[in-house]
N, C-alpha and C. Protein backbone atom coordinates (compact mmCIF):
# COMPACT_ATOMS: atom_id res chain seq x y z
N UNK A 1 -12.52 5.90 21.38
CA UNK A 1 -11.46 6.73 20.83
C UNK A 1 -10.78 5.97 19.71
N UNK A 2 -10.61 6.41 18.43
CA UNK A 2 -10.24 5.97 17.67
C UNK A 2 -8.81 6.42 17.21
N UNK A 3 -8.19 7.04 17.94
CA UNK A 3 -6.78 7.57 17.86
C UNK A 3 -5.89 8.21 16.41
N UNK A 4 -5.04 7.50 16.06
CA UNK A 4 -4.95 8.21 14.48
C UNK A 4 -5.36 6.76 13.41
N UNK A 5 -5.75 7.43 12.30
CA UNK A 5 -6.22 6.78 11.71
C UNK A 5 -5.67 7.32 10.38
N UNK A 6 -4.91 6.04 9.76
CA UNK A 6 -4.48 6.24 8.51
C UNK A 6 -5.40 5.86 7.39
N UNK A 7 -5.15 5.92 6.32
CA UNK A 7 -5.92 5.52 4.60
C UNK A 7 -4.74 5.30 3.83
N UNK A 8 -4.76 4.41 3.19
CA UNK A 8 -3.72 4.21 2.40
C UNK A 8 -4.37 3.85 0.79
N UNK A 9 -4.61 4.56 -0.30
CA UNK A 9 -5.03 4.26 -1.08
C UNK A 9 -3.94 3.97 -2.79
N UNK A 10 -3.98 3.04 -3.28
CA UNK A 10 -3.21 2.63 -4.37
C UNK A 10 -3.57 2.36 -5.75
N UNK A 11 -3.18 3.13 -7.12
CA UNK A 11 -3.72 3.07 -7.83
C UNK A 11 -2.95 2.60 -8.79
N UNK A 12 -3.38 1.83 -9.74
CA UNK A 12 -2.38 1.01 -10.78
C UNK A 12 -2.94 2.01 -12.31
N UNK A 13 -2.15 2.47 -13.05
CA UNK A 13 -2.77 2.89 -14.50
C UNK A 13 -2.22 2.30 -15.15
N UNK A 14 -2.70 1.64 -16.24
CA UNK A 14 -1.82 0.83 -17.32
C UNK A 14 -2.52 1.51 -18.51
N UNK A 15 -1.47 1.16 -20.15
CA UNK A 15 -1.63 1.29 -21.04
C UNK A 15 -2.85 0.69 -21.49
N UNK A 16 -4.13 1.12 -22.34
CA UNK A 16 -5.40 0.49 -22.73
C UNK A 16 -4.59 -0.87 -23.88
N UNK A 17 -3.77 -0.15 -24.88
CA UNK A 17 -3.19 -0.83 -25.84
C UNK A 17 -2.04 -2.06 -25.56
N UNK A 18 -3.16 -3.37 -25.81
CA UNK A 18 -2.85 -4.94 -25.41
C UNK A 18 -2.70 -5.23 -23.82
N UNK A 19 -3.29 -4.79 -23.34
CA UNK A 19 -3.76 -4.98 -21.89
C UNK A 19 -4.95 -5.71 -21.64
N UNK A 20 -5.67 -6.03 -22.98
CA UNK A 20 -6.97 -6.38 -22.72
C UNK A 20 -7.11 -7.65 -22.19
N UNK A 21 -7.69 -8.16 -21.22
CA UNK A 21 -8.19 -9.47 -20.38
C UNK A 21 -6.81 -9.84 -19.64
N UNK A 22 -5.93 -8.80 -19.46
CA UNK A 22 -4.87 -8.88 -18.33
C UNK A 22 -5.03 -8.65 -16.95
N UNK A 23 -4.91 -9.48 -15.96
CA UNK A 23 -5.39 -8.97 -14.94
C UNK A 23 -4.24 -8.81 -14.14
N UNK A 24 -4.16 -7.79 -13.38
CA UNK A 24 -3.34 -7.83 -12.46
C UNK A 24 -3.34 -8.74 -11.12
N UNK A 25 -2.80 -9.23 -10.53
CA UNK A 25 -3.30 -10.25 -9.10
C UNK A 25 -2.34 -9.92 -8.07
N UNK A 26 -1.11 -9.56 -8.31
CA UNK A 26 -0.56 -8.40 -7.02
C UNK A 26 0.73 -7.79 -7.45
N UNK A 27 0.79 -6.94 -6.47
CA UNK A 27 2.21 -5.51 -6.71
C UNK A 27 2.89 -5.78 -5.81
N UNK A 28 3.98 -5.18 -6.03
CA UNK A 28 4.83 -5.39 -5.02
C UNK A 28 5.36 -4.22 -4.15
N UNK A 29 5.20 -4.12 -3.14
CA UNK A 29 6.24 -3.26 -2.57
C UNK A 29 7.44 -3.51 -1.11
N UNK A 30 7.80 -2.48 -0.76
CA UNK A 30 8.91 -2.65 0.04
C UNK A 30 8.63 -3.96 1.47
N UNK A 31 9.52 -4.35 1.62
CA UNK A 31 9.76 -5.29 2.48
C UNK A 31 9.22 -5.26 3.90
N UNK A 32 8.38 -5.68 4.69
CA UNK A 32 7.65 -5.01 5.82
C UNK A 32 7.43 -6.14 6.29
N UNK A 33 6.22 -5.93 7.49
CA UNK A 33 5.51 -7.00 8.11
C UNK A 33 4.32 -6.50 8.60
N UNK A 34 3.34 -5.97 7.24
CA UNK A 34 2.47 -5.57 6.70
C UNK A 34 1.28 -6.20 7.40
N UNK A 35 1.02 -7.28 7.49
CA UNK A 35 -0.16 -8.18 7.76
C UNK A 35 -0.44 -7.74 9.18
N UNK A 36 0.63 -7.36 9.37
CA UNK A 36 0.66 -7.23 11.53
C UNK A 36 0.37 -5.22 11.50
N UNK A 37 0.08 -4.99 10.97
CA UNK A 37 0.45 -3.09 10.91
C UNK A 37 -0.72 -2.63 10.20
N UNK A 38 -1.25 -2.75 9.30
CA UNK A 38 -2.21 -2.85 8.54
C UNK A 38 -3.64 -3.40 7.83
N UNK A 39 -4.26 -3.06 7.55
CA UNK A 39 -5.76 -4.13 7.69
C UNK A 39 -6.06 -3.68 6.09
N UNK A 40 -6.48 -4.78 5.38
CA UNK A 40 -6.96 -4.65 4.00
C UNK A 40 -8.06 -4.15 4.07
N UNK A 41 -8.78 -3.71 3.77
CA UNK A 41 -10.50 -3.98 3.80
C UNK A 41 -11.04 -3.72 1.31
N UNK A 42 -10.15 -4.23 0.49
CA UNK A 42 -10.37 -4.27 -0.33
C UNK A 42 -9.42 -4.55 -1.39
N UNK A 43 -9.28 -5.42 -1.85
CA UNK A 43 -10.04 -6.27 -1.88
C UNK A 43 -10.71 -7.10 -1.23
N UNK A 44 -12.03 -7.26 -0.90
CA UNK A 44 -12.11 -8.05 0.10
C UNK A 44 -11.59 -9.73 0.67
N UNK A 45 -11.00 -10.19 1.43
CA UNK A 45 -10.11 -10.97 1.71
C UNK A 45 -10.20 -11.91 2.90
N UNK A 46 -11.12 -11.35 4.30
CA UNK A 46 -11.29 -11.81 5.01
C UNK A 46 -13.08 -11.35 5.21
N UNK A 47 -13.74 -12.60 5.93
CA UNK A 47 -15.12 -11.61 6.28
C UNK A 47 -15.11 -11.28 7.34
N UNK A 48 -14.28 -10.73 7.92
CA UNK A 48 -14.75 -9.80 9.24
C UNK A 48 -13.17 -9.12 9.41
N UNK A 49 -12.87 -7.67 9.67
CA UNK A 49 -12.37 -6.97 9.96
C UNK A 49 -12.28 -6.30 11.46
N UNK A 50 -11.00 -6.96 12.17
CA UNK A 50 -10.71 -6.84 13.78
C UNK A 50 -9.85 -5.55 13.24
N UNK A 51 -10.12 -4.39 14.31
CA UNK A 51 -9.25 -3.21 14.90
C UNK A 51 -9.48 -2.91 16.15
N UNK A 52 -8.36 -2.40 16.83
CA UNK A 52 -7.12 -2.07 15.92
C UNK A 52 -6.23 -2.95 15.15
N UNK A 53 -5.08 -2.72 14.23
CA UNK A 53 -4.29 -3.85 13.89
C UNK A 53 -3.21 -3.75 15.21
N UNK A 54 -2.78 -5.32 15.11
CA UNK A 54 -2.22 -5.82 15.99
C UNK A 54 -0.66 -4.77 16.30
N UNK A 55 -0.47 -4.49 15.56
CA UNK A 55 0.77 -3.36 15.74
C UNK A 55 0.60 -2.38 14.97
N UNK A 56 1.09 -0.89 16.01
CA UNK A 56 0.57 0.36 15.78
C UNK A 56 1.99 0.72 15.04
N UNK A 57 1.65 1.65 14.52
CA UNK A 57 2.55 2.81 13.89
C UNK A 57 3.22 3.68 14.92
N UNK A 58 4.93 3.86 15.00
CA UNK A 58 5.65 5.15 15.81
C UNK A 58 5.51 6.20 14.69
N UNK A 59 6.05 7.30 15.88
CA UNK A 59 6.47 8.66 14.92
C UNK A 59 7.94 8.60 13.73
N UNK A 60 8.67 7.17 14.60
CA UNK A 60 10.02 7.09 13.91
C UNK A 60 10.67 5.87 13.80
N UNK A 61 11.85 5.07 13.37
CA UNK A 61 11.94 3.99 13.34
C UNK A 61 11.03 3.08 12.42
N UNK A 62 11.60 1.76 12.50
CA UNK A 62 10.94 0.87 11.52
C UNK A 62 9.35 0.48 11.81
N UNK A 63 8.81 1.18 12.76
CA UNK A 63 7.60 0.72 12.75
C UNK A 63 6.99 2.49 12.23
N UNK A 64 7.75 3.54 11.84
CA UNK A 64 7.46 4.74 11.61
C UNK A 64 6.58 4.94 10.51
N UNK A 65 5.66 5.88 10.71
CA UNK A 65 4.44 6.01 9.83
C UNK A 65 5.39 6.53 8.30
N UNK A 66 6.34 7.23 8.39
CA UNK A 66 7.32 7.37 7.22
C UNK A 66 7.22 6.06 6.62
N UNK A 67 7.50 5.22 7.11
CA UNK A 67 7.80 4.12 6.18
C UNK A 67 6.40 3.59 5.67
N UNK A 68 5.44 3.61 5.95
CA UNK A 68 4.27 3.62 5.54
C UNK A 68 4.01 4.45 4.46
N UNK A 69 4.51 5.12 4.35
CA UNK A 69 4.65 6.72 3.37
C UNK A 69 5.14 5.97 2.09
N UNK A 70 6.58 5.77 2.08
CA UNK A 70 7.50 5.06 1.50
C UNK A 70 7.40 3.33 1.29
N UNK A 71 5.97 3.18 1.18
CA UNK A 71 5.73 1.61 1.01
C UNK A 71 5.85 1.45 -0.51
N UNK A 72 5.43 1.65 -1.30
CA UNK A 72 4.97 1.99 -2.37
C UNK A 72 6.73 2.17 -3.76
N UNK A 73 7.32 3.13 -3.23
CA UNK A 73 8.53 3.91 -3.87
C UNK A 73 9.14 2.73 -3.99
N UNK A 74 9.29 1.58 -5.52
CA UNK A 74 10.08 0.72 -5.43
C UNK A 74 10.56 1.39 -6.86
N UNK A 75 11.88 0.65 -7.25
CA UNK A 75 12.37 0.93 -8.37
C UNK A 75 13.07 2.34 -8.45
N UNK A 76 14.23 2.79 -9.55
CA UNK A 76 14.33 3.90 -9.72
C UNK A 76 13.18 4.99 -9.62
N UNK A 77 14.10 6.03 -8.81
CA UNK A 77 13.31 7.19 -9.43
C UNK A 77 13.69 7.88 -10.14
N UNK A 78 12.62 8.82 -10.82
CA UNK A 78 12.92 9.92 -11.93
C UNK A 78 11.97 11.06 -11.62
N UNK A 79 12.68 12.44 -12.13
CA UNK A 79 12.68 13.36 -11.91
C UNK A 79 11.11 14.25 -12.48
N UNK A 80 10.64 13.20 -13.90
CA UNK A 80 9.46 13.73 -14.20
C UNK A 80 9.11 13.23 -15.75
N UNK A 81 8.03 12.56 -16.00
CA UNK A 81 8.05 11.68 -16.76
C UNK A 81 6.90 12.46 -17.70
N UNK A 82 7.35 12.74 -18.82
CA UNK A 82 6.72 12.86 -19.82
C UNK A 82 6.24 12.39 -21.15
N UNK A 83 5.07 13.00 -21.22
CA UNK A 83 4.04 11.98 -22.03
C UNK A 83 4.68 12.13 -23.75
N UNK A 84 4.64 10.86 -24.15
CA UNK A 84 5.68 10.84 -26.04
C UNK A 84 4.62 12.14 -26.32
C-alpha cells in the first residue's frame, strides 16, 4: 500500500538575455524540515532512495500538506504580471 503520494514539481524560467553560462545551484524557499518530510529523487543526490520519508504529512498544522503547497510562495505577491 502506498498510501498518498505527493509530486512536487519546480520550475525556474529565466531571461535568455545575459544568463548565458549562469548556473543556478539552489532556491530558496520557506523555512521547514524538509530533509525529514520529503525525498529528492532529482537532482540526483543520493544513490539509493528509502520510502517512506521519515515523516508523513497531516491534513493540518505544521506538518500539513498546505504547507507543502505553500513551500515555494516566498517574496511579495502580485496580482498579475505582465509581459513589457
Amino acid at each position: 500500500m502506498a498510501g498518498h503520494f505527493v509530486t512536487q514539481v519546480v520550475t525556474v524560467l529565466v531571461e535568455k538575455e545575459g544568463t548565458e553560462g549562469v548556473e543556478i545551484s539552489a532556491l530558496s524557499c520557506k523555512m521547514g524540515d524538509w530533509d525529514e518530510s520529503i525525498i529528492q529523487i532529482w537532482t540526483i543526490k543520493k544513490p539509493t532512495v528509502h520510502w517512506p520519508p521519515k515523516v508523513t504529512f497531516t491534513n493540518g498544522g505544521p506538518q500539513g500538506i498546505a504547507y507543502l503547497m505553500d513551500r515555494w510562495r516566498i517574496g511579495e505577491g502580485v496580482d498579475q504580471v505582465t509581459p513589457p
